[in-house]
Protein backbone atom coordinates (compact mmCIF):
# COMPACT_ATOMS: atom_id res chain seq x y z
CA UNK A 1 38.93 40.74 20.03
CA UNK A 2 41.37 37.90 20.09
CA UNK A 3 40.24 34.13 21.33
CA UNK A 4 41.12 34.63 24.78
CA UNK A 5 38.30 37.47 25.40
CA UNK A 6 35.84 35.78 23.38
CA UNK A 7 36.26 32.77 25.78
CA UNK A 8 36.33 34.64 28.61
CA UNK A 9 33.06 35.81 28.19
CA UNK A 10 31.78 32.67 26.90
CA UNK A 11 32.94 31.79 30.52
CA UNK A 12 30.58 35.03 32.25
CA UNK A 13 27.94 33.82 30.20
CA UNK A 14 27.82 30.25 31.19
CA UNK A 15 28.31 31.92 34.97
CA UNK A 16 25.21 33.33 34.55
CA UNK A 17 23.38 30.54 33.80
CA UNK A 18 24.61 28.57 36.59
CA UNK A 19 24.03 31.14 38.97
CA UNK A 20 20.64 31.62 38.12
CA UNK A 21 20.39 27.76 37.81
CA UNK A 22 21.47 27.71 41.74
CA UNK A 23 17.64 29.71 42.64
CA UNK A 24 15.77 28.02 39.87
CA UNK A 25 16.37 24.73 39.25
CA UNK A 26 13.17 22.32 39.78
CA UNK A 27 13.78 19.26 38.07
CA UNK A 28 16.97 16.71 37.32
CA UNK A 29 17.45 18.36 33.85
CA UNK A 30 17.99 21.46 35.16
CA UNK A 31 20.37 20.50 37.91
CA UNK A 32 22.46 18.77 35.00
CA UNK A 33 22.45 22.01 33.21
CA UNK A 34 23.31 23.91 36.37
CA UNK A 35 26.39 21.65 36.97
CA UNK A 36 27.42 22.14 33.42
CA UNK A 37 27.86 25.80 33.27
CA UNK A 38 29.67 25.71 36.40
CA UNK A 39 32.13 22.93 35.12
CA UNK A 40 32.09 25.20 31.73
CA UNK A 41 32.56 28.25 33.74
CA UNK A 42 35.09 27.85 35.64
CA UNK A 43 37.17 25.38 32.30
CA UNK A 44 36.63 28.62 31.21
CA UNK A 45 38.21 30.87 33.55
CA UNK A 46 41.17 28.77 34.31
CA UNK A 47 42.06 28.28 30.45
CA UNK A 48 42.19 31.86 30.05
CA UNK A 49 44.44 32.89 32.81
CA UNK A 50 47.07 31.04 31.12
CA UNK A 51 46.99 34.33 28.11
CA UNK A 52 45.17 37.52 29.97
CA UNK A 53 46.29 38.89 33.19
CA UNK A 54 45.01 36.72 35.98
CA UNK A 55 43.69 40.26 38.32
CA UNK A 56 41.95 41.30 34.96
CA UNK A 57 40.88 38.01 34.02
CA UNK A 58 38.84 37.28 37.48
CA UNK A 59 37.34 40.80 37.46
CA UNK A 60 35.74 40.44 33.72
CA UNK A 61 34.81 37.05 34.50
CA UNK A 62 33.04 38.28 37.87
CA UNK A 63 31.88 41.41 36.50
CA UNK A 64 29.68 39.78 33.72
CA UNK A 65 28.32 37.48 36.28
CA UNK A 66 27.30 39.93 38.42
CA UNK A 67 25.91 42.13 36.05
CA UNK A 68 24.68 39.22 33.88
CA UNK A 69 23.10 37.55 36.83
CA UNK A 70 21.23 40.90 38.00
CA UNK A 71 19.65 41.71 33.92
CA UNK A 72 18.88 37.88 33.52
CA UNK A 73 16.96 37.91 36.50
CA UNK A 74 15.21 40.90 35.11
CA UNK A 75 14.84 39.76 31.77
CA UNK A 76 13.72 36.09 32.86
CA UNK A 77 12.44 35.70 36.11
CA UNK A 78 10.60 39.03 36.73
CA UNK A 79 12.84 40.51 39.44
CA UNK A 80 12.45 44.06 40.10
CA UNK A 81 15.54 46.52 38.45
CA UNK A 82 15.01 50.15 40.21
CA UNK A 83 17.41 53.03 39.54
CA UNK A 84 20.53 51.98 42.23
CA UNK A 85 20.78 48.28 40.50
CA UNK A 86 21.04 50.07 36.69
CA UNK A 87 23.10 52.65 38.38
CA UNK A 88 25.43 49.82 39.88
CA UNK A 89 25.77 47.66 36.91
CA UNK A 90 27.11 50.33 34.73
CA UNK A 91 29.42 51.55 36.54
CA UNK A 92 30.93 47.55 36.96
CA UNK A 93 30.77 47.70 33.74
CA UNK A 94 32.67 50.69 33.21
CA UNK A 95 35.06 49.48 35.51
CA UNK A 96 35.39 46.00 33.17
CA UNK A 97 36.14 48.01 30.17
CA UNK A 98 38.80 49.96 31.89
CA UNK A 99 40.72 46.84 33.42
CA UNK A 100 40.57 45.35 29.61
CA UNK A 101 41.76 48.82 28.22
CA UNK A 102 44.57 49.08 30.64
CA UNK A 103 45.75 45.47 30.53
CA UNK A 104 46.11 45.96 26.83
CA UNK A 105 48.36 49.01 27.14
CA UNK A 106 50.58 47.22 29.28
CA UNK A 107 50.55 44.47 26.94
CA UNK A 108 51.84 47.08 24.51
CA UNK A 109 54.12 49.13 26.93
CA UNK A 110 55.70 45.32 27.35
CA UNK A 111 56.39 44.56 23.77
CA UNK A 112 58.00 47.73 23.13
């Protein structure tokens, strides 16, 4: 996985955290920390679409906050995860591997 990717999902990552940040935060610490994974988010996300597709790009970064948002809440705060959620988030993810797959074989149909 080349720097771009890795970034990228830095960028999902600190998407979840803001997201969940947005229902959560209780204190001025938190808020801070909020405001910083959206500013790191979204650095991010724009940094990236200079190397990766930008349709591609949006969709992984999107993807892992949606599905990051929905386990986190699990995970963390106790929210309920029935059989249509699970269901839901694998197929985005499916759907997230299949955009990077395809983006790379155009990379590759492009070179040639």
């Amino acid at each position: 996985m080349n720097r771009s990717w890795g970034l990228l999902i830095a960028a999902g990552v600190c998407e979840v955290g803001w997201v969940s940040g947005l229902k959560h935060a209780s204190n001025a610490g938190e808020w801070v920390l909020t405001a910083l994974g959206i500013l790191l988010s979204f650095a991010g996300l724009i940094y990236v679409s200079r190397f990766l597709p930008v349709g591609t790009t949006y969709a992984v970064f999107t993807g892992i906050g949606a599905a990051g948002t929905v386990m986190a809440e699990f995970l963390f705060f106790s929210v309920p995860l029935n059989a249509g959620k699970l269901i839901l988030v694998v197929v985005l993810i499916v759907g997230i591997a299949g955009l990077k797959i395809t983006s790379e074989v155009e990379k590759k149909e492009a070179r040639e």
